[in-house]
Protein backbone atom coordinates (compact mmCIF):
# COMPACT_ATOMS: atom_id res chain seq x y z
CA UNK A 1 120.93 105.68 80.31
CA UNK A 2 118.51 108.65 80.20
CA UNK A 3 117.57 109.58 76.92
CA UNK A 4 116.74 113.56 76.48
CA UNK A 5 113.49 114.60 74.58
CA UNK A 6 113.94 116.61 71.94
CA UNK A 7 114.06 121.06 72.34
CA UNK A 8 111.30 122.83 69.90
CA UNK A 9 112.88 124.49 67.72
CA UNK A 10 110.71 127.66 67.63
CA UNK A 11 112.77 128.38 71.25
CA UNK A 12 115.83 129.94 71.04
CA UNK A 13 118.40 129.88 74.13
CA UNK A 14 120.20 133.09 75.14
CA UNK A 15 122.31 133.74 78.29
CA UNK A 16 121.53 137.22 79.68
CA UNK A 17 124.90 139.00 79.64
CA UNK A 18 124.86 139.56 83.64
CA UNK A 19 123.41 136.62 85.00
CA UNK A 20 124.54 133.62 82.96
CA UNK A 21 120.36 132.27 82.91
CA UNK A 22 119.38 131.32 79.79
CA UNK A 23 116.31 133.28 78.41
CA UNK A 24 114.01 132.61 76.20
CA UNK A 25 113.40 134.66 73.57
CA UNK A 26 109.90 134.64 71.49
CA UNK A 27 109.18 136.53 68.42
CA UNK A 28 106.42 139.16 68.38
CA UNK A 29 105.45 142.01 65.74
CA UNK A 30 105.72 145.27 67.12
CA UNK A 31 105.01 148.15 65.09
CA UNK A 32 105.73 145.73 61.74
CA UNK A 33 108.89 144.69 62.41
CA UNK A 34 110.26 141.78 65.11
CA UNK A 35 111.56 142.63 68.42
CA UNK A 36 111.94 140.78 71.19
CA UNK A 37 109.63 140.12 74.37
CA UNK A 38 111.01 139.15 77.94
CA UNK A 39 108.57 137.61 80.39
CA UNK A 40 107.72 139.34 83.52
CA UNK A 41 109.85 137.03 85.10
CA UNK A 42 112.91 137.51 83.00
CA UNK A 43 112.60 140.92 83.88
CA UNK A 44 112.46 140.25 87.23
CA UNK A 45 115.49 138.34 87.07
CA UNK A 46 117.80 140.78 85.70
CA UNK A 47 116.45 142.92 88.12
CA UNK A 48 117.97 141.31 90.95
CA UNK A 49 121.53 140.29 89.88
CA UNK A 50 123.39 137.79 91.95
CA UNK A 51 120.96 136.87 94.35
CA UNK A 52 118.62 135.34 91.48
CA UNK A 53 121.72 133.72 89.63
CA UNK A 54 121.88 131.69 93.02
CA UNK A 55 118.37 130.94 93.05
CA UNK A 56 118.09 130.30 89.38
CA UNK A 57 120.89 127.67 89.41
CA UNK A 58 119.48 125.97 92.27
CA UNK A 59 115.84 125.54 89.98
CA UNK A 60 118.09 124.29 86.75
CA UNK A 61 119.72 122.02 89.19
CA UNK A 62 116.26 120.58 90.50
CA UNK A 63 114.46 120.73 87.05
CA UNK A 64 117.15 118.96 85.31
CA UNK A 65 115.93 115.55 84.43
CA UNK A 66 118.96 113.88 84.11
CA UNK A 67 119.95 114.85 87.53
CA UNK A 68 116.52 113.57 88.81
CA UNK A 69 116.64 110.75 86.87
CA UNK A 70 119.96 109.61 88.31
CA UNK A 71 118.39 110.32 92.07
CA UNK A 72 115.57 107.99 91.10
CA UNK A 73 119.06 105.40 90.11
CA UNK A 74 120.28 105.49 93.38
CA UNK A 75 117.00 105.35 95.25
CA UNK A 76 116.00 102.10 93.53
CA UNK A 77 119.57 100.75 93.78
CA UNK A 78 119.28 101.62 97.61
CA UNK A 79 115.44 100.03 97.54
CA UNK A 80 113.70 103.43 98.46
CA UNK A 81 111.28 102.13 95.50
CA UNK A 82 108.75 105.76 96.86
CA UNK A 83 111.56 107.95 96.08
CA UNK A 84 112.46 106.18 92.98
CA UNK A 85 108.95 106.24 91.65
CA UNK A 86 108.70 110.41 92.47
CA UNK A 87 111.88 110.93 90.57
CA UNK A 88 110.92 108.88 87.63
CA UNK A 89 108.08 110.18 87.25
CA UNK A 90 109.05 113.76 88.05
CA UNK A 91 111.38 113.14 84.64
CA UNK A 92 107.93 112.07 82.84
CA UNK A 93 106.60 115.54 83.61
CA UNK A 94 109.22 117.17 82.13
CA UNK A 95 109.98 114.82 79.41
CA UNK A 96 106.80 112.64 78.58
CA UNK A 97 109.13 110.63 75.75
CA UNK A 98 111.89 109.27 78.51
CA UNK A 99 112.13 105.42 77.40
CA UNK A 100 114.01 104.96 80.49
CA UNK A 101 112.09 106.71 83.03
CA UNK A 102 109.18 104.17 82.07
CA UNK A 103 111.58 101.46 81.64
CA UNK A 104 112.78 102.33 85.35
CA UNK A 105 108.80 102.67 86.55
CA UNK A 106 108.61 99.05 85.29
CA UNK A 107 111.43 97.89 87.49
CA UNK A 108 110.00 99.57 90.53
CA UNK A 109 106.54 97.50 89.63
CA UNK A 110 108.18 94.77 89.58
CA UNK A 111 110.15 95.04 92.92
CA UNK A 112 106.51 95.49 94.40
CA UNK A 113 105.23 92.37 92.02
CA UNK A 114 102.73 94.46 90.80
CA UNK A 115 102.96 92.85 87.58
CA UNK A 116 100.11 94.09 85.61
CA UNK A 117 101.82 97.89 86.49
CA UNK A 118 105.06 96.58 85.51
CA UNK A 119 103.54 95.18 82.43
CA UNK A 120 102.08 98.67 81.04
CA UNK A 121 104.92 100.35 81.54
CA UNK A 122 107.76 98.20 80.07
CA UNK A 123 105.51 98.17 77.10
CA UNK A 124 105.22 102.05 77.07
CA UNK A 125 109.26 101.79 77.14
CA UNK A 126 109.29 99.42 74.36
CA UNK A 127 107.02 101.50 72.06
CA UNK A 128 109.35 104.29 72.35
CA UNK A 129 112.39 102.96 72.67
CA UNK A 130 112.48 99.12 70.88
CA UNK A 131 116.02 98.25 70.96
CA UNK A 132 116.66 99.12 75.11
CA UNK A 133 118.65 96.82 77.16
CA UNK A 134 116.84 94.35 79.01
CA UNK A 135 113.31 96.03 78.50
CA UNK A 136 112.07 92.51 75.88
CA UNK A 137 113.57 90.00 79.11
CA UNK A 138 111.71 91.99 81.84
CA UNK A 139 108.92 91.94 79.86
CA UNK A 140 109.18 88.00 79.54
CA UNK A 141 110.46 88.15 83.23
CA UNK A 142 106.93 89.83 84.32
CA UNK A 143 104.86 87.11 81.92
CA UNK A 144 106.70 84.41 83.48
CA UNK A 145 105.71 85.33 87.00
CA UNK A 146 102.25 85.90 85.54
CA UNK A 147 102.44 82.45 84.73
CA UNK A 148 101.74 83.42 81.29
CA UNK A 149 104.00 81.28 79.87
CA UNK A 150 103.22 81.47 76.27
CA UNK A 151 103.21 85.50 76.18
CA UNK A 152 106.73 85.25 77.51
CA UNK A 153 108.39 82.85 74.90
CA UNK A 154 108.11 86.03 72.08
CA UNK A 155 110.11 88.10 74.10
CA UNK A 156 112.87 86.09 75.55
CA UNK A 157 113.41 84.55 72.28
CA UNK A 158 114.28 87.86 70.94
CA UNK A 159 116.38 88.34 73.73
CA UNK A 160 117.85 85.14 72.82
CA UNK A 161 118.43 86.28 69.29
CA UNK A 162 120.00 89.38 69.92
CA UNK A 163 122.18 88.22 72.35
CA UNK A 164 122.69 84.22 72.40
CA UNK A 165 124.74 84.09 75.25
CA UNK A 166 122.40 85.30 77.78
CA UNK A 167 122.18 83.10 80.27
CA UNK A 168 118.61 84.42 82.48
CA UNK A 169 116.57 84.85 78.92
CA UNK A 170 117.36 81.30 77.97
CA UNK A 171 116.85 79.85 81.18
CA UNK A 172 113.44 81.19 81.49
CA UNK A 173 112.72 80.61 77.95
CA UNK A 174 112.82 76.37 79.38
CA UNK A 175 111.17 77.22 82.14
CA UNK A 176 108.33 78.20 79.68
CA UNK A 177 108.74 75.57 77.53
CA UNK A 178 108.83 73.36 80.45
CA UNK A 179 105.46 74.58 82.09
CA UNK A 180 103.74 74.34 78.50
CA UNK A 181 104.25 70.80 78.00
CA UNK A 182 107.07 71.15 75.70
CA UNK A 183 110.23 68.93 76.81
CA UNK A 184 111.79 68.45 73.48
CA UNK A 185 112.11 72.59 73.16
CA UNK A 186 112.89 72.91 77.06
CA UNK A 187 116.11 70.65 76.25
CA UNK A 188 117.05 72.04 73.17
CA UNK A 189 116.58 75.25 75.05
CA UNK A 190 118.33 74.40 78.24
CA UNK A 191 121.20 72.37 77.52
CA UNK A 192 123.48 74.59 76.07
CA UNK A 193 123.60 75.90 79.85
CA UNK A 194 125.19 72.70 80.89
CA UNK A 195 128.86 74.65 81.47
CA UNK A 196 127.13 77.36 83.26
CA UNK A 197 124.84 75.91 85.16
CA UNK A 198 125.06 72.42 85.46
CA UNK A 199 126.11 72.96 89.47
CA UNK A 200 122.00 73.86 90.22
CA UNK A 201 119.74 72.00 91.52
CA UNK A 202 116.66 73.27 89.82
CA UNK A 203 118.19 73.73 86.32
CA UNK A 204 119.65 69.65 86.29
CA UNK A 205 116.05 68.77 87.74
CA UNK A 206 113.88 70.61 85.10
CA UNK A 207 116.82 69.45 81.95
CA UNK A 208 116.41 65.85 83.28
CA UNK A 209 112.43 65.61 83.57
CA UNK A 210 112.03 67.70 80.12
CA UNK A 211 114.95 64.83 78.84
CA UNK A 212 112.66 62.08 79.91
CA UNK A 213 109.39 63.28 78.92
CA UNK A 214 111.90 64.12 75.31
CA UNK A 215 112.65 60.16 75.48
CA UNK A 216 116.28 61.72 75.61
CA UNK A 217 117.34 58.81 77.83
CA UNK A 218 121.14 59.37 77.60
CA UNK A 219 120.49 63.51 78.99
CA UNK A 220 117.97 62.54 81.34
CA UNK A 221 120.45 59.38 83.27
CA UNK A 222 123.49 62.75 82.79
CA UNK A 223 121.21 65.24 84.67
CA UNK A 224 120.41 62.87 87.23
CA UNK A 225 123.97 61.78 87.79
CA UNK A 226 125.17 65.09 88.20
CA UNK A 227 122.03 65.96 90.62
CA UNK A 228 123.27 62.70 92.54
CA UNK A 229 126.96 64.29 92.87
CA UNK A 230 126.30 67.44 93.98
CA UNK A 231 123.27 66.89 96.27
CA UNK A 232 124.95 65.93 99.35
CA UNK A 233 122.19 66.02 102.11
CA UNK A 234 120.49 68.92 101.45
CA UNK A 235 116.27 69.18 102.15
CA UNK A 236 116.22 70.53 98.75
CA UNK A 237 118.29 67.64 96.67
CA UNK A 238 115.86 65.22 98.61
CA UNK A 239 113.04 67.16 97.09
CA UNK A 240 114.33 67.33 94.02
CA UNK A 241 115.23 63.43 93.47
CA UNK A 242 111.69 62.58 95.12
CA UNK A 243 109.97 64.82 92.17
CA UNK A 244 112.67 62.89 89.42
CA UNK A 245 111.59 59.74 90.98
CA UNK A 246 107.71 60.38 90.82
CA UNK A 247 108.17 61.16 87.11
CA UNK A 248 109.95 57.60 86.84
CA UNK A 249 106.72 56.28 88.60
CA UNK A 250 109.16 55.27 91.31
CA UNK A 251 106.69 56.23 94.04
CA UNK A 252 107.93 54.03 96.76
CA UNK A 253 111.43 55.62 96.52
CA UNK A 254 110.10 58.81 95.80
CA UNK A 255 108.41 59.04 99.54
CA UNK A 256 111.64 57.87 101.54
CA UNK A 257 113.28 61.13 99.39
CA UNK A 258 110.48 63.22 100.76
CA UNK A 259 110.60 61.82 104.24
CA UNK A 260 114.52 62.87 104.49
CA UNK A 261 113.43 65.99 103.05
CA UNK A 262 110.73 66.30 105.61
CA UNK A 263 113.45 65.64 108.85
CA UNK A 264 115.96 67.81 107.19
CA UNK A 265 113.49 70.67 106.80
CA UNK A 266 110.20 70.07 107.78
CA UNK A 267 108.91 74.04 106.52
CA UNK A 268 110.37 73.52 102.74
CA UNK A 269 108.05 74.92 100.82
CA UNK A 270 105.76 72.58 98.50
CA UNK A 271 106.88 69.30 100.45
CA UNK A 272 103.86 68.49 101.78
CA UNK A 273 102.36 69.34 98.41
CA UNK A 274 104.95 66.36 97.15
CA UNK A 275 103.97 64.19 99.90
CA UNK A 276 100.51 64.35 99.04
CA UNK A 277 101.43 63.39 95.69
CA UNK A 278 103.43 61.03 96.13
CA UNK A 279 100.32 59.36 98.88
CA UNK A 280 98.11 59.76 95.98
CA UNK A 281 100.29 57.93 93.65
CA UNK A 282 100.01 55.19 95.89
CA UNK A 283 96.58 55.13 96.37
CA UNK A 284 96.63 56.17 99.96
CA UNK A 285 93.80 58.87 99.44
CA UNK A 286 93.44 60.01 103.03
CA UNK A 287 96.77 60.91 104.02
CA UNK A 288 97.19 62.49 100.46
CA UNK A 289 94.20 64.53 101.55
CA UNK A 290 95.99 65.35 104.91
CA UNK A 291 99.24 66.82 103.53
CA UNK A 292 97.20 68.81 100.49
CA UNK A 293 95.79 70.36 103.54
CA UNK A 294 98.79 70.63 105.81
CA UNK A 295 100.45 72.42 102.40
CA UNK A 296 97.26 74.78 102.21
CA UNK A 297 97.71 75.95 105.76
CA UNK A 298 101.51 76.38 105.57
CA UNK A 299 100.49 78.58 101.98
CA UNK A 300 97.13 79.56 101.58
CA UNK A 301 97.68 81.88 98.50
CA UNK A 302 98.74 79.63 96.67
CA UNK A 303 96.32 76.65 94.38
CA UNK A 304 97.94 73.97 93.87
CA UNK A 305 97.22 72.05 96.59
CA UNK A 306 93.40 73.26 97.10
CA UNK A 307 93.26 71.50 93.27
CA UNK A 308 94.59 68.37 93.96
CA UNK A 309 92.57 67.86 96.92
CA UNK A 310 89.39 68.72 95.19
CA UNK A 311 90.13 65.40 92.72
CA UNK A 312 90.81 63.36 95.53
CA UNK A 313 87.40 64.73 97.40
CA UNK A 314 85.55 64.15 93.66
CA UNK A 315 87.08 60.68 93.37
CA UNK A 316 85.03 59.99 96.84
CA UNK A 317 82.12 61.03 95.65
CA UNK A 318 82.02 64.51 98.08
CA UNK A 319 80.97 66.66 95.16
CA UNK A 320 80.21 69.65 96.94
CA UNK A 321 83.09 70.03 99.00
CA UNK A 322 85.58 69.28 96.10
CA UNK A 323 83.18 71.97 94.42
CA UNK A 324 84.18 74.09 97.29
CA UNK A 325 88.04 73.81 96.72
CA UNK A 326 87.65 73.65 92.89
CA UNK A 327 86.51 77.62 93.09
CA UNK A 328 89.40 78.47 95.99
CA UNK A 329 91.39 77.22 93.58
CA UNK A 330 90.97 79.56 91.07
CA UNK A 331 90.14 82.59 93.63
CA UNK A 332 93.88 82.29 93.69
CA UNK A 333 94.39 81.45 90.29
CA UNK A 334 92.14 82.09 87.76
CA UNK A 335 94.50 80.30 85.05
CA UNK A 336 93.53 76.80 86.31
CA UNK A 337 92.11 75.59 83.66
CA UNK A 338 91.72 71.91 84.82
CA UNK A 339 89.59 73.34 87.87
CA UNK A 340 87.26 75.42 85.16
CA UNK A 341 86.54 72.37 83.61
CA UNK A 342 85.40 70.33 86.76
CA UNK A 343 83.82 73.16 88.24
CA UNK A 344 81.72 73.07 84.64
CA UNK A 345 80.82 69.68 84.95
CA UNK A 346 79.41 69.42 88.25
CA UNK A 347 77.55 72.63 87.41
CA UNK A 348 76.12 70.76 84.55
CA UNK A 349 75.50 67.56 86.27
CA UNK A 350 73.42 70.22 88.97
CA UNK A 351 71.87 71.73 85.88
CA UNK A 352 72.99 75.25 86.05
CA UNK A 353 74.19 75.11 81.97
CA UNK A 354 74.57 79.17 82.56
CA UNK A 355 76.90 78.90 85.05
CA UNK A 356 78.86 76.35 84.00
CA UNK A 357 79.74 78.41 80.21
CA UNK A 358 81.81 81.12 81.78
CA UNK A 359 84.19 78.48 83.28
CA UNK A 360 83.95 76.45 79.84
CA UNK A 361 85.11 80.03 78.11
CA UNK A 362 88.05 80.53 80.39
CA UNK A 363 89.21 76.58 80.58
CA UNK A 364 89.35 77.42 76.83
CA UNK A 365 91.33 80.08 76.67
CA UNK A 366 93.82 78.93 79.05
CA UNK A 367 93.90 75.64 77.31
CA UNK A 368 93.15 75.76 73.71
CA UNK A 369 94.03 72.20 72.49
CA UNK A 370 92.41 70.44 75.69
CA UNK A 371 90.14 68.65 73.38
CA UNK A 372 87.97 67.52 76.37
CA UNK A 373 87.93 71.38 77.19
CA UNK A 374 86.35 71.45 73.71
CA UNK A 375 83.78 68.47 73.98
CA UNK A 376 82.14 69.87 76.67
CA UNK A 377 81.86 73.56 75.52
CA UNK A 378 80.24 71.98 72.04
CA UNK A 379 77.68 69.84 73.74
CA UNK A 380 76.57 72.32 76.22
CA UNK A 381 76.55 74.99 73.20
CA UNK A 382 74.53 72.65 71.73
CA UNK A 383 71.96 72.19 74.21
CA UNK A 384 71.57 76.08 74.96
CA UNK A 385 70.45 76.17 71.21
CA UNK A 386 73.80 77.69 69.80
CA UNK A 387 73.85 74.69 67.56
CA UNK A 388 76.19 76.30 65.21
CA UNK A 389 78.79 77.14 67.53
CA UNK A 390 78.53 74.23 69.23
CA UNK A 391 79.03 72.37 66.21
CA UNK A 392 82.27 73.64 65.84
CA UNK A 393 83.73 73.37 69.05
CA UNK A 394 82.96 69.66 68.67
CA UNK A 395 84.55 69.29 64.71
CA UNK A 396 87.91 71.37 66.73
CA UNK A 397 87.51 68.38 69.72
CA UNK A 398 87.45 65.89 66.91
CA UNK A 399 90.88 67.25 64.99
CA UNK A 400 92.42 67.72 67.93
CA UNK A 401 92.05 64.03 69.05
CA UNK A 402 92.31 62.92 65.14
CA UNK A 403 95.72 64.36 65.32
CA UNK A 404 96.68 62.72 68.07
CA UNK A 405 97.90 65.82 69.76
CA UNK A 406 95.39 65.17 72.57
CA UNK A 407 96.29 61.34 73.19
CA UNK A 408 99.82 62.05 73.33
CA UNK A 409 98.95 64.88 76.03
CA UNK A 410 96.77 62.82 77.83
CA UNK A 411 99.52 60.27 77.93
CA UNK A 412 102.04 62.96 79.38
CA UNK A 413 99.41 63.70 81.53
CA UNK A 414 99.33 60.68 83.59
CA UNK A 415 102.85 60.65 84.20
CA UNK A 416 103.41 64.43 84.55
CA UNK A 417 104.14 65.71 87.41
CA UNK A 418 102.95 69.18 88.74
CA UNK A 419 106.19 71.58 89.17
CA UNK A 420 104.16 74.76 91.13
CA UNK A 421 108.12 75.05 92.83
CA UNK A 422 109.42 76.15 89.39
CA UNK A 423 107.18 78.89 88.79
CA UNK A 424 109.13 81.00 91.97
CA UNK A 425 112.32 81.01 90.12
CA UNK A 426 114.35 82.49 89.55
């Protein structure tokens, strides 16, 4: 709902005896005592009777923000997202404080996926406004589809707290959880959405890989079963089991899934992308190489497939073309921090140390506890002559792998398979 701003005080309201406008009254000292000073305008207005009584309830119609504010409602719910950004931001003009009106500019951001937009101004309605419906879950809605998946957990857990029962914050909440390498909080998360949910193909696909990957055998043999029963024939429930399979290791099987898949619906998005996969599971590097590419040139925005066929172009030794798809990579996606690190190394193996760090920096960032991210950045450090810090990059490196974080990642790692379909839902 739009909220009003508050009225200053100093203002008082008045409604001139023949024309029903209110005016404004402002004190002045005349002569040592207080009397009262209409504007030109006022003046002006009383002047001319009836015909500015029409005119003036015609500008407190216009001017009203809560009648602009509710035309910038029905533009958005109509998707006339131009209109709908003029009127909320018509309502900012005349009330800067209007929770909702950012809240709403948000929304119209985010209709437009301009995220970063949508981001500001959800925040703005946050600040001002902290306890607004569904302000925290679009915020965690617009991280998600950032693929910043560990700024949204904060706010969709609070959405989660406030209100346990809804269904969207909790599913993306596993989503997150899912995408981080978490599968024991992805279950806990997800499958109290069993009743709701348990007739989707996604949700019973991500609950049963995050069960297995849990070792929650008994869950993860459920969600498949239930996958089984309500797949039918469907392209999609091919895809799905194919991408269950490959994290069983069952590649063989997996490909006949994909193949169905593939006659069913040869244009489903990401299935030559699990083609390739599955090829490069079993060792059959140039026709994994074949589909990356036939998945690049059905979506060439997207980096998931320029990644995996830069490994398979390093594995042959073709360093500078895998080079080559490393960085188109992350011109799409500067988050990849598995491509920062290879683009790192060859740049050290080539001897450019100085243009290897800034990829070193951001492979960091994105992946703090990559303890090979870690190694690297210390010994180059090291070598520049920032022997300090590159000391302690390599003492982090070392308690990461003492704890045996690392070695249990590395281990999920090999049997983990990439889920760039997930990150378009919902």
């Amino acid at each position: 709902m739009y909220s009003r701003g508050t009225t200053n005080r100093r203002q008082i309201r008045y409604y001139g005896a023949h024309t029903g406008i209110p005016l404004r009254l402002i004190p002045s000292v005349l002569s040592g005592r207080r009397a009262l000073r209409l504007t030109a305008l006022q003046m002006a207005i009383l002047s001319f009777g009836p015909v500015c009584r029409s005119l003036s309830q015609s500008l407190s119609l216009t001017q009203n923000p809560a009648t602009i504010f509710r035309q910038g409602q029905q533009a958005l719910a109509s998707g006339n997202l131009d209109s709908a950004e003029s009127s909320f931001r018509r309502v900012l003009k005349i009330d800067p404080q209007s929770a909702a009106a950012h809240a709403n500019l948000g929304v119209v951001a985010m209709r437009r996926k301009n995220w970063d937009q949508a981001l500001a101004e959800l925040h703005k309605a946050e600040k001002l406004d902290p306890k607004m419906a569904g302000v925290r879950l679009n915020i965690g809605l617009v991280e998600y589809h950032r693929a910043n998946y560990e700024q949204a957990i904060s706010p969709l857990a609070s959405v989660i707290r406030d209100d346990p029962g809804s269904l969207q914050a909790r599913y993306l909440l596993g989503l997150c959880y899912s995408f981080l390498e978490r599968p024991g909080d992805a279950v806990t998360t997800l499958e109290p959405l069993w009743p709701q949910m348990s007739d989707q193909f996604v949700y019973l696909y991500v609950l049963g890989v995050s069960a297995f990957h849990a070792g929650n055998k008994e869950l993860d043999e459920k969600a498949t079963r239930r996958l089984i029963e309500i797949g039918g024939d469907t392209p999609l429930f091919h895809l799905l089991m194919a991408k269950a399979m490959l994290n069983h290791s069952d590649d063989e099987r997996a490909l006949a899934e994909l193949k169905k898949a593939e006659a069913g619906d040869p244009r489903l998005p990401f299935l030559h992308f699990n083609l390739g996969l599955a090829y490069q599971h079993l060792q059959d590097h140039e026709q994994a190489a074949a589909e990356f590419r036939k998945d690049i040139a059905a979506a060439p925005d997207l980096a998931y497939s320029y990644e995996q066929l830069a490994r398979l172009l390093l594995q042959e030794g073709k360093v500078q073309e895998a080079l080559e798809q490393f960085r188109a990579a992350l011109a799409r996606d500067p988050r990849q921090s598995q491509s920062h690190l290879e683009v790192a190394r060859i740049l050290i193996r080539q001897g450019q140390d100085r243009e290897a760090l800034p990829h070193l920096d951001a492979a960091e960032k994105y992946a703090p506890k990559n303890h090979n991210v870690r190694t690297v950045r210390g010994q180059l450090l090291i070598r520049m002559g920032r022997k300090e810090e590159g000391q302690a990059e390599l003492a982090e490196a070392k308690k990461l792998f003492a704890s045996g974080m690392a070695l249990e990642q590395e281990k999920m790692k090999e049997r983990l398979i990439p889920n760039p379909e997930l990150a378009q839902q919902p």
